[in-house]
N, C-alpha and C. Protein backbone atom coordinates (compact mmCIF):
# COMPACT_ATOMS: atom_id res chain seq x y z
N UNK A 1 123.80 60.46 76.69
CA UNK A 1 124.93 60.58 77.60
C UNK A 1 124.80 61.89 78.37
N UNK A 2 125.49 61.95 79.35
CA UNK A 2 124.78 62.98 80.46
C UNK A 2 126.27 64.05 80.19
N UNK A 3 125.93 65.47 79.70
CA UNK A 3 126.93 66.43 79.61
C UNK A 3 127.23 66.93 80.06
N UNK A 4 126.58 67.15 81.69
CA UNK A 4 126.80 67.66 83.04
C UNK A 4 127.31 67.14 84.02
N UNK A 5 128.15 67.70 85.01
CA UNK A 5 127.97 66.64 86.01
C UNK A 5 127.50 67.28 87.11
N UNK A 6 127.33 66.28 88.02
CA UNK A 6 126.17 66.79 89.12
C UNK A 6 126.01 67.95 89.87
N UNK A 7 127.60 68.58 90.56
CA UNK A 7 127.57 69.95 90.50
C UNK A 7 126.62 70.72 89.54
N UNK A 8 126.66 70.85 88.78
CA UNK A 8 126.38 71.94 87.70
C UNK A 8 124.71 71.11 87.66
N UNK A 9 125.08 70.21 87.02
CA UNK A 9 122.90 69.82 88.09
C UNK A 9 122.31 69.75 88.98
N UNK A 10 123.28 70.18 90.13
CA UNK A 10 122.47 70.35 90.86
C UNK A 10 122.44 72.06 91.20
N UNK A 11 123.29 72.65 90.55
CA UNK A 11 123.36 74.20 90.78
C UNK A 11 121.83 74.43 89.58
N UNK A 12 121.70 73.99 88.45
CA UNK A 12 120.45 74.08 87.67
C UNK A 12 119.28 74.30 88.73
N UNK A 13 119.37 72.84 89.04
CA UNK A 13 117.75 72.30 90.23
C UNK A 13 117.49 73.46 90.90
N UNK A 14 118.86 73.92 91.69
CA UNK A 14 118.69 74.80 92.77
C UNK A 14 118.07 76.03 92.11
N UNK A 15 118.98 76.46 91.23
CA UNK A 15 118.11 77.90 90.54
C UNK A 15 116.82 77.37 90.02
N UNK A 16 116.33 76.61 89.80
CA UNK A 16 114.61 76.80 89.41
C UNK A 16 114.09 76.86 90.71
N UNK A 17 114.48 75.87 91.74
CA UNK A 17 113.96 76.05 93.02
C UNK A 17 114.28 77.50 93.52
N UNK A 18 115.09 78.24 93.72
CA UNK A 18 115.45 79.32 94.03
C UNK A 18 114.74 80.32 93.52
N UNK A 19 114.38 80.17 92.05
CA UNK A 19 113.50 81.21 91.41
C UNK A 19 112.17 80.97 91.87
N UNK A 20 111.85 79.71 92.05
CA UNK A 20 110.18 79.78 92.20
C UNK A 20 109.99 80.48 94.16
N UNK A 21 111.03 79.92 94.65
CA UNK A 21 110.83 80.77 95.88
C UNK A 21 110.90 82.07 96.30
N UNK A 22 111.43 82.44 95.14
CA UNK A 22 111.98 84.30 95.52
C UNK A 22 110.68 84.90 94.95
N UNK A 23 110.08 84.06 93.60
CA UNK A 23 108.74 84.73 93.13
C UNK A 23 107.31 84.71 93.86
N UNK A 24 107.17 83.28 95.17
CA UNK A 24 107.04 83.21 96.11
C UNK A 24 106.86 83.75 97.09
N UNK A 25 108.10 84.27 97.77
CA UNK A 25 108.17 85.43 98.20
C UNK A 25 107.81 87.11 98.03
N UNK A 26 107.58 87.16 97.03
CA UNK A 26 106.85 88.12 96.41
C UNK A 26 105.73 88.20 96.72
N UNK A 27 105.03 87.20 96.31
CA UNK A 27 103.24 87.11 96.56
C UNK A 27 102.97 86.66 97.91
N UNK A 28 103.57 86.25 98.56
CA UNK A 28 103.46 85.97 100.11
C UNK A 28 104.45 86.64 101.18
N UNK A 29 105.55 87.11 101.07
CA UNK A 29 106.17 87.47 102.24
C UNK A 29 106.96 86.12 102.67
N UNK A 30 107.13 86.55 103.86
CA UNK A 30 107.54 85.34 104.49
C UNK A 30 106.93 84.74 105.71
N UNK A 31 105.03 84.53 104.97
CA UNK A 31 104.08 83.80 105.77
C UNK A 31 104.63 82.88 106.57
N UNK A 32 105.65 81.89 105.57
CA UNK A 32 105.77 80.60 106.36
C UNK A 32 106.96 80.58 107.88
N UNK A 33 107.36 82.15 108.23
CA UNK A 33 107.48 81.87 109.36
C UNK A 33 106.74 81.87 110.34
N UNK A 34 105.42 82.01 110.38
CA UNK A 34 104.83 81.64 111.29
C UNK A 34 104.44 79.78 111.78
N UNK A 35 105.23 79.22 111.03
CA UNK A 35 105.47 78.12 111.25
C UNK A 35 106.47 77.15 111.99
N UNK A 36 105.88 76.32 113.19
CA UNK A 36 107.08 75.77 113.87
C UNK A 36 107.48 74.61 113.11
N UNK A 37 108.33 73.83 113.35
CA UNK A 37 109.40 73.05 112.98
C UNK A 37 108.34 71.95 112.85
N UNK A 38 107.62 71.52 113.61
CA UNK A 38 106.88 70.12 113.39
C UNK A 38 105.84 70.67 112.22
N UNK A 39 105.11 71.48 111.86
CA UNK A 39 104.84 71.94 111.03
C UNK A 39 105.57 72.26 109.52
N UNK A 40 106.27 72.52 109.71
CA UNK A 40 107.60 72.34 108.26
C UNK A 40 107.42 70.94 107.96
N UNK A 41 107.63 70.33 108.82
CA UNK A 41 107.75 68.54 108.45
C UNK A 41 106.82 67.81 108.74
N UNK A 42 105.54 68.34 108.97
CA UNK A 42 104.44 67.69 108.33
C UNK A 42 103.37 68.26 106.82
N UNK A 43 104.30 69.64 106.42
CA UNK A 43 103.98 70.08 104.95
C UNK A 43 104.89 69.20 104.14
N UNK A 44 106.53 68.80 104.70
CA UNK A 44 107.27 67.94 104.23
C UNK A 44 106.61 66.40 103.67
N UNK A 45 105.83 65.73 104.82
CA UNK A 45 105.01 64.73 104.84
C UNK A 45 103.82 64.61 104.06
N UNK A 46 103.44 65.65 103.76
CA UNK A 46 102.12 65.95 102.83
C UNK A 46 103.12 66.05 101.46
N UNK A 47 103.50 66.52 100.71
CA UNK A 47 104.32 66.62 99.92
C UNK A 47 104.61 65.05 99.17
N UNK A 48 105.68 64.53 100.19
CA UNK A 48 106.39 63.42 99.58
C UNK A 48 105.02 62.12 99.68
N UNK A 49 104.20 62.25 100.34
CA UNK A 49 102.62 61.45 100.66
C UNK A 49 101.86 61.58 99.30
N UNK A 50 102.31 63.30 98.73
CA UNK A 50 101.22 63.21 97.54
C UNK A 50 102.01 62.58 96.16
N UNK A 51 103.65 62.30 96.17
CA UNK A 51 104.43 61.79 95.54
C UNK A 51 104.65 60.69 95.29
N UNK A 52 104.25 59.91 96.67
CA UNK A 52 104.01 58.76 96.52
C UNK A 52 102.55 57.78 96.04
N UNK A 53 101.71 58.67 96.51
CA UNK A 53 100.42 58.32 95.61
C UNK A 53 100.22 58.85 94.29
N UNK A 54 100.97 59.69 94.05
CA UNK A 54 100.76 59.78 92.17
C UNK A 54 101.87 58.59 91.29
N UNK A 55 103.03 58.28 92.29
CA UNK A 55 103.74 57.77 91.74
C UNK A 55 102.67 55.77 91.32
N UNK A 56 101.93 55.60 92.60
CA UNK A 56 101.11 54.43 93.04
C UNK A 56 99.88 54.45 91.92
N UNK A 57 99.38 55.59 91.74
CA UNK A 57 98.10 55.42 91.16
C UNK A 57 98.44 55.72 89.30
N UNK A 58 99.16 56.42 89.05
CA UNK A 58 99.96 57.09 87.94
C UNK A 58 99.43 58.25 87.17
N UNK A 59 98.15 58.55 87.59
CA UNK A 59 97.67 59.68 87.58
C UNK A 59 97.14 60.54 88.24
N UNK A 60 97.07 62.15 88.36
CA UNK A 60 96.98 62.90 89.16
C UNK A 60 95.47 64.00 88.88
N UNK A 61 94.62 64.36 89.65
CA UNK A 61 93.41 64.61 89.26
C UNK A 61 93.59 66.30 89.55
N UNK A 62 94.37 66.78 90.02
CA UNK A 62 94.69 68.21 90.07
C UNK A 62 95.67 68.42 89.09
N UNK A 63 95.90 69.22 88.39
CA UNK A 63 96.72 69.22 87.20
C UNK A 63 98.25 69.69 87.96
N UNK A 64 98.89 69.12 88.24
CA UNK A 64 100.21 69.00 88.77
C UNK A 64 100.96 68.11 88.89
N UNK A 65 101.76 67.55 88.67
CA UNK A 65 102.80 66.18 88.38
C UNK A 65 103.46 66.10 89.81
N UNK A 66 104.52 65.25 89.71
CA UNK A 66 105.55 65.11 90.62
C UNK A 66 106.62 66.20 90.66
N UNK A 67 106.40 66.80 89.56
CA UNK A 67 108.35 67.58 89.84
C UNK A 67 107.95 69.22 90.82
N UNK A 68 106.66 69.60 90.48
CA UNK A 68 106.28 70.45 91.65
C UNK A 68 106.14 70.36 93.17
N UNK A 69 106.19 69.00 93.29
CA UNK A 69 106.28 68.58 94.77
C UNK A 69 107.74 68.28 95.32
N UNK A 70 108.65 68.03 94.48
CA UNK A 70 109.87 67.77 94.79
C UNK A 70 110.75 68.92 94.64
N UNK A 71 110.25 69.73 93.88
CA UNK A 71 110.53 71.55 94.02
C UNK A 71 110.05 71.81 95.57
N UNK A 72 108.67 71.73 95.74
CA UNK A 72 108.82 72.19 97.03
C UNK A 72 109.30 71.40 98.35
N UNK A 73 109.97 69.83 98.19
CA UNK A 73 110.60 69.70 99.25
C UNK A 73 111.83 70.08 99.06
N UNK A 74 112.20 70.64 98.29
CA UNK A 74 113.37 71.44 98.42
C UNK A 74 113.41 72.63 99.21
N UNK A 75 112.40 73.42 98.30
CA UNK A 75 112.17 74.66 99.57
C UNK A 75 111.49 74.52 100.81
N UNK A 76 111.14 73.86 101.16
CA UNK A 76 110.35 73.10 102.38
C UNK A 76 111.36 72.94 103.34
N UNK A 77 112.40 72.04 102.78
CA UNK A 77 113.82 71.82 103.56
C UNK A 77 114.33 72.78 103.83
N UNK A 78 114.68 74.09 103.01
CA UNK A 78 115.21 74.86 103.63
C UNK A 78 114.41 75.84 104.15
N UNK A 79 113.02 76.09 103.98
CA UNK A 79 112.75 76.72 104.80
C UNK A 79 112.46 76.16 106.62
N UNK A 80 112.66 74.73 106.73
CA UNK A 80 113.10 74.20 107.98
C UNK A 80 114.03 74.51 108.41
N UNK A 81 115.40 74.39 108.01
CA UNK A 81 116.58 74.87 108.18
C UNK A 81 116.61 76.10 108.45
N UNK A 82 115.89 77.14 107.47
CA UNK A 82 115.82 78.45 108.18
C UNK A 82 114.95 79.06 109.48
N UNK A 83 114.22 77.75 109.75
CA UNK A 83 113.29 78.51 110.69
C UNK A 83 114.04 78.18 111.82
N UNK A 84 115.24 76.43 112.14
CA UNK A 84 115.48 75.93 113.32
C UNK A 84 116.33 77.16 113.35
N UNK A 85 117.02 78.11 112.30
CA UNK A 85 118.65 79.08 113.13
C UNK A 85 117.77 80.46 113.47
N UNK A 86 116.27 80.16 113.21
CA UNK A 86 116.08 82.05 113.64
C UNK A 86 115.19 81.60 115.21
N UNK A 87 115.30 82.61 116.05
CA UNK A 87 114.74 82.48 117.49
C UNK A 87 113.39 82.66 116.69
N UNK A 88 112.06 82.03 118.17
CA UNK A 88 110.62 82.36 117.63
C UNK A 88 110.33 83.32 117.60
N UNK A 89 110.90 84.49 118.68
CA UNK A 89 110.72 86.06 118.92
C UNK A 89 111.50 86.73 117.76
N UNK A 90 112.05 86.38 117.14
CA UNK A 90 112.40 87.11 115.60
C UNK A 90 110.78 88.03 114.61
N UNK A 91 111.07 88.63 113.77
CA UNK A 91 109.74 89.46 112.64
C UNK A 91 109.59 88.15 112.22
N UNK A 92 108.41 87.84 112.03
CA UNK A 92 107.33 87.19 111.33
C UNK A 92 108.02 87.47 109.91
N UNK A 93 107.96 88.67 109.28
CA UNK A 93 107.96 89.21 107.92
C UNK A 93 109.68 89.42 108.08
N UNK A 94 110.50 88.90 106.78
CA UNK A 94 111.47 89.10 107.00
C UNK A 94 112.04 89.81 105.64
N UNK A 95 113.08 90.37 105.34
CA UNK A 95 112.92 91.40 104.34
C UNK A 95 113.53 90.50 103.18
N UNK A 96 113.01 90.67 101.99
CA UNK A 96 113.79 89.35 100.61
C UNK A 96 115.02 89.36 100.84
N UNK A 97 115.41 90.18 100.70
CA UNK A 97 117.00 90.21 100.81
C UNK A 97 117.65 88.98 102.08
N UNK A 98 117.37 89.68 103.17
CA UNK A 98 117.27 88.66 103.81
C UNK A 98 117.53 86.63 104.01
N UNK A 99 115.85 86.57 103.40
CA UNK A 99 114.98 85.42 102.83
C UNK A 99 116.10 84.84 102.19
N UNK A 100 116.46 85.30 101.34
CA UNK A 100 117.39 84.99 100.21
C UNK A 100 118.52 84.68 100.63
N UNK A 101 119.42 85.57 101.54
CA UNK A 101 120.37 85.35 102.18
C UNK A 101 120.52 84.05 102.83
N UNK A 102 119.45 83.88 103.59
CA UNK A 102 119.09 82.83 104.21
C UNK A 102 119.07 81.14 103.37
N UNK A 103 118.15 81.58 102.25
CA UNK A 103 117.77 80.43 101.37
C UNK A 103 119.47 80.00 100.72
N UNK A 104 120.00 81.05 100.36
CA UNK A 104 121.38 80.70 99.58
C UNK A 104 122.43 80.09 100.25
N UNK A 105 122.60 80.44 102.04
CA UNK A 105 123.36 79.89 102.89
C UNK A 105 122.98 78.37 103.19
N UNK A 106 121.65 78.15 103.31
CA UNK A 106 121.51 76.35 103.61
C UNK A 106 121.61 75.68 102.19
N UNK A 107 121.29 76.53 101.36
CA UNK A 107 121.43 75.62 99.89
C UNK A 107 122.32 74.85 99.90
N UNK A 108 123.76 76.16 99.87
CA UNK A 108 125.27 75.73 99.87
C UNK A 108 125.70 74.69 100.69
N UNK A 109 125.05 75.10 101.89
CA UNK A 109 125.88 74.14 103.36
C UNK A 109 125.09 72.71 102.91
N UNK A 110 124.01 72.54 102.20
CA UNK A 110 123.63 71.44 101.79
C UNK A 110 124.15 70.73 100.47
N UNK A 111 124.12 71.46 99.99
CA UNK A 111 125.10 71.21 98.45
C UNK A 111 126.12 70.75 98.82
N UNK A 112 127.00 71.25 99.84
CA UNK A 112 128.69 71.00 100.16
C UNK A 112 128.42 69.83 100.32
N UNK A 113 127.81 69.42 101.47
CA UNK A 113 127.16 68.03 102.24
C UNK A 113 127.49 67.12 101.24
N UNK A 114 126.25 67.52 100.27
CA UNK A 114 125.81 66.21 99.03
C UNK A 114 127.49 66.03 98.17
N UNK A 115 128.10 66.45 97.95
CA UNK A 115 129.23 66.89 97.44
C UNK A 115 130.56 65.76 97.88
N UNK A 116 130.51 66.01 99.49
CA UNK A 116 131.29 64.91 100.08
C UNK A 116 130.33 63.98 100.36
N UNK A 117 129.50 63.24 100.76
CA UNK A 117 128.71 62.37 100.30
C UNK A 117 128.74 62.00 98.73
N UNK A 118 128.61 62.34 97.91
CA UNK A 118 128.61 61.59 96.43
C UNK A 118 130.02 61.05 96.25
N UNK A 119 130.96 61.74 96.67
CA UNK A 119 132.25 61.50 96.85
C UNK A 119 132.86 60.16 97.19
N UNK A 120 132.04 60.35 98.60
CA UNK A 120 132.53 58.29 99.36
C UNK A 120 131.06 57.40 98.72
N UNK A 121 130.43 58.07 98.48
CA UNK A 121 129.32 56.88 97.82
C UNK A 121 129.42 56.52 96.09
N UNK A 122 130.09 57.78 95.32
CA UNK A 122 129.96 57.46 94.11
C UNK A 122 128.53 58.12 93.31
N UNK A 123 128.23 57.92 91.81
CA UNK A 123 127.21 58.46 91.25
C UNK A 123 126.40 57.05 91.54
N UNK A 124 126.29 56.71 92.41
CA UNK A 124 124.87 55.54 92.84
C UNK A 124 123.79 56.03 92.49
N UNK A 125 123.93 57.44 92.87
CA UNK A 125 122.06 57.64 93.01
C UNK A 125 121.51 57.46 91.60
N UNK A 126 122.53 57.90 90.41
CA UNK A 126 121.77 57.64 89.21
C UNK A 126 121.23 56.45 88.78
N UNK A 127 121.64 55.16 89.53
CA UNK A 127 121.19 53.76 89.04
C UNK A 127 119.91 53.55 89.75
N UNK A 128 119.20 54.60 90.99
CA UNK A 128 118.09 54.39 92.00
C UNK A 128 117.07 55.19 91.04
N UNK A 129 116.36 54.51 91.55
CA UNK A 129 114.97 54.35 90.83
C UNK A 129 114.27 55.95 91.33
N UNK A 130 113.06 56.89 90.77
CA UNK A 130 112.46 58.17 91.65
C UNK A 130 111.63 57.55 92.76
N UNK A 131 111.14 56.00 92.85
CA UNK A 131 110.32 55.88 93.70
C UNK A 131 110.80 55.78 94.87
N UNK A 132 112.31 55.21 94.91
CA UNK A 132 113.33 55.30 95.72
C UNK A 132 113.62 56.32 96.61
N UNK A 133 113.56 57.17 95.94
CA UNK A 133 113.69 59.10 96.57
C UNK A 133 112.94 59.23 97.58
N UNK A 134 111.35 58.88 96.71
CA UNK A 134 110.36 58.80 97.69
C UNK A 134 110.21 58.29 99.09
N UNK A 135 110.32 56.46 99.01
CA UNK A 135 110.44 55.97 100.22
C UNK A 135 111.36 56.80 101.04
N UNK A 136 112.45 57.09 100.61
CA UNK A 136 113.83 57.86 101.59
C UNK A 136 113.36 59.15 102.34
N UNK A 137 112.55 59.72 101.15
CA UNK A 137 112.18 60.87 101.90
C UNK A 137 111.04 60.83 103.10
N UNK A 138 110.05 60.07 102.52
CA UNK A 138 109.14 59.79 103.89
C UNK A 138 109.80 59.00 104.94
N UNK A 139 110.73 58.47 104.62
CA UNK A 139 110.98 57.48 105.67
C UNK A 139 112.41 59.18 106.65
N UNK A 140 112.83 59.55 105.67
CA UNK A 140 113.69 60.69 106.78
C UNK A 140 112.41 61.40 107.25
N UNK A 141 111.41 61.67 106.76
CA UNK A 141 110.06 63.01 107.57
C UNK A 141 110.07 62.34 108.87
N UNK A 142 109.88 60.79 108.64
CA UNK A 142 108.92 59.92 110.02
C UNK A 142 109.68 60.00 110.73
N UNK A 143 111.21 59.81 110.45
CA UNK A 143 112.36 60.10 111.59
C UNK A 143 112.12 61.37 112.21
N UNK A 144 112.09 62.66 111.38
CA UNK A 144 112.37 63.79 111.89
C UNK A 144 110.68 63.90 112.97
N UNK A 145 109.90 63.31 112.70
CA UNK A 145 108.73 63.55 113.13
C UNK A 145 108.77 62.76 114.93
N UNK A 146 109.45 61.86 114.54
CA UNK A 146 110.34 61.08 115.63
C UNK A 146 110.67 61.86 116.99
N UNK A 147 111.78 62.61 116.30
CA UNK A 147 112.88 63.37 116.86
C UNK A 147 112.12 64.16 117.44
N UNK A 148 111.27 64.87 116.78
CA UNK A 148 110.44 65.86 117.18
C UNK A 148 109.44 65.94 118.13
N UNK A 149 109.02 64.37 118.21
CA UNK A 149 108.25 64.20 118.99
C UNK A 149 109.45 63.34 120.82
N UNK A 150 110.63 63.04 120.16
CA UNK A 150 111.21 63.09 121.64
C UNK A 150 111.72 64.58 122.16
N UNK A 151 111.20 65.45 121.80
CA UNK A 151 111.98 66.63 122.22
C UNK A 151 113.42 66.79 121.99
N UNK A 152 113.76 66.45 120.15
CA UNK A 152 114.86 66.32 119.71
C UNK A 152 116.52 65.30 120.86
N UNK A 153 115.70 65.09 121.98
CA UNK A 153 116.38 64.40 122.76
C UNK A 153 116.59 62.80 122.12
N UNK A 154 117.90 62.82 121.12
CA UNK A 154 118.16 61.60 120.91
C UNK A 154 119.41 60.87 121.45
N UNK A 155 119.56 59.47 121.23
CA UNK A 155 120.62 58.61 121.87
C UNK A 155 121.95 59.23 120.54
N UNK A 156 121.54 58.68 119.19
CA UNK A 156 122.90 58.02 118.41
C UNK A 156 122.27 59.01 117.39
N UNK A 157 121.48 59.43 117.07
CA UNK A 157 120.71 59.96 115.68
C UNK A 157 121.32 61.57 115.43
N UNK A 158 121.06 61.64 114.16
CA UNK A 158 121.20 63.38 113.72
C UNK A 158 120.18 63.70 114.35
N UNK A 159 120.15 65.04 113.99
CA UNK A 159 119.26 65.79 114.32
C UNK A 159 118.26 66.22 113.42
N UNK A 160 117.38 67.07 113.40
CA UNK A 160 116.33 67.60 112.78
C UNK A 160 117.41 68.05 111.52
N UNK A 161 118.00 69.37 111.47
CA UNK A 161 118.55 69.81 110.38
C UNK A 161 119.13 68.74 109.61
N UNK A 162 120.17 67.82 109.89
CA UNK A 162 120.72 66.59 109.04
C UNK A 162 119.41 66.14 108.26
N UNK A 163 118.38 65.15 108.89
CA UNK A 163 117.02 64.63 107.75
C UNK A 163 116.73 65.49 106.75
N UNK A 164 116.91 67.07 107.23
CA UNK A 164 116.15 68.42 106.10
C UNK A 164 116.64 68.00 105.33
N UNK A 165 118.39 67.83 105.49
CA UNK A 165 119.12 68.06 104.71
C UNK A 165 119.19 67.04 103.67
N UNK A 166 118.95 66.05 104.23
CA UNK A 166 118.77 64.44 103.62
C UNK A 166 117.73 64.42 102.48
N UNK A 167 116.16 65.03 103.71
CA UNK A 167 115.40 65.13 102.40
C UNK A 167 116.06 65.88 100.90
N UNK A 168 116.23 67.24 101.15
CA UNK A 168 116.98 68.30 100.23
C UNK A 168 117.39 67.40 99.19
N UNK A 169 118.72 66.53 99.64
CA UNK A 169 119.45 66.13 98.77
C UNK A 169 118.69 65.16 97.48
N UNK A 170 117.74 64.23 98.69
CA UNK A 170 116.73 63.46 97.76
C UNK A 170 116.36 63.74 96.48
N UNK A 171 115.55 64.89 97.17
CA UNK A 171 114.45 65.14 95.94
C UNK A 171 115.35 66.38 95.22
N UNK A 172 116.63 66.71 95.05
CA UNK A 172 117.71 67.46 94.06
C UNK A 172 117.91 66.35 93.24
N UNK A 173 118.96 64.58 93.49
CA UNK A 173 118.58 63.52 92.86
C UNK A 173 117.66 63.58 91.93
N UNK A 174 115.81 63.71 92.21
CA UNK A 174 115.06 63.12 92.01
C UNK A 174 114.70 64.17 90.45
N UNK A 175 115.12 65.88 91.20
CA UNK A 175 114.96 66.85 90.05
C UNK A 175 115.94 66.66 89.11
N UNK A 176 117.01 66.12 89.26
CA UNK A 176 118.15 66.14 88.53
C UNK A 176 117.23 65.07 87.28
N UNK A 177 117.00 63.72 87.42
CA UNK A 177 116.70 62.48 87.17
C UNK A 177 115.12 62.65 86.18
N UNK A 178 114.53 63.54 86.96
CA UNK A 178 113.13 63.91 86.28
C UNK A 178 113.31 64.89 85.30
N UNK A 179 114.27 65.92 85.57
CA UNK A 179 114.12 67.27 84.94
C UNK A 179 114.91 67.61 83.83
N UNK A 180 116.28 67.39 84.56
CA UNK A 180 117.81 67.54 83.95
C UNK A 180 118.44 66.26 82.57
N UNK A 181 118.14 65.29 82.98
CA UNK A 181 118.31 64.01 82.53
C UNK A 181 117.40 64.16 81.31
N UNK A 182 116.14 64.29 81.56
CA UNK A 182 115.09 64.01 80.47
C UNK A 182 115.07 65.44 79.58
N UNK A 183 115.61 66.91 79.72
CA UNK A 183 115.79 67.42 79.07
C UNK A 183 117.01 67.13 77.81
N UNK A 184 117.81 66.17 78.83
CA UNK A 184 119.13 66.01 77.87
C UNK A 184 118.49 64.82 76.58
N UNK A 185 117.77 64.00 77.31
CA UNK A 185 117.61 63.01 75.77
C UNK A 185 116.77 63.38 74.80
N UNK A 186 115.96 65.26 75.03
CA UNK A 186 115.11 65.18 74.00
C UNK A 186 115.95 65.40 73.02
């Protein structure tokens, strides 16, 4: 039986994700702003691509599973989110503090999101399957890759940040389900 509820699992997810990015940040800086937006979401695409072929084949020949890839579309997402609110003429190198600032503000504004969303949808996601996550998530990249490629000029659609955010929520689900869940039944 599950002793949490999703708040509080998904505040877990976030702090492992949060920790592996700040330690991250450490050994790299903040390389990945030299990255534009279609670039974020085709590391996004590589990611949930290598998730879906480990999930297809069931084994993985680099010693790394699935829950490291769904860690980093977490931080992946928000480091999209952080790159669409900073201008390109901004420092390359931005100071942790900062980084952090940054990383903790889209977390939340994404968390809130998932929050009223679970709300009018209910705990559904726990009855969906991880491969589920998957399709959702590649299938939001191809959108955003979409968007990106009309010059975010859409008719009816979100925008780039909404999919991040979409992905985000996914693969939090997917950590919750892989990570959180299966710690509880040992």
């Amino acid at each position: 039986m599950n002793n949490m509820n999703t708040a509080e699992e998904t505040r877990e997810v976030i702090k492992t994700c949060r920790s592996l990015f700040e330690k991250k940040l450490h050994d790299y800086g903040t390389a990945w702003r030299i990255m534009r937006i279609p670039s974020v979401t085709d590391q996004l695409l590589i990611k949930a691509n290598r998730i879906r072929t480990l999930e297809e084949k069931g084994e993985a020949l680099v010693d790394e599973g699935i829950v490291p890839e769904f860690i980093g579309l977490v931080n992946y997402s928000i480091i999209g989110m952080i790159q669409l609110s900073l201008k390109s003429d901004e420092p390359t190198e931005l100071p942790v503090s900062q980084a952090m600032e940054l990383y903790d503000k889209y977390a939340q504004s994404t968390l809130e999101l998932m929050g009223r969303k679970n709300h009018d949808y209910g705990e559904i996601w726990r009855d969906m399957r991880i491969s589920s996550y998957t399709d959702l998530i590649l299938m939001k990249v191809f959108r955003t890759k979409q968007i990106e490629d009309l010059g975010g000029k859409t008719l009816v659609s979100e925008g780039i940040e909404a999919n991040y955010m979409d992905i985000l929520n996914y693969a939090v689900f997917a950590l919750i389900k892989l990570v959180v869940e299966n710690t509880e039944a040992e």
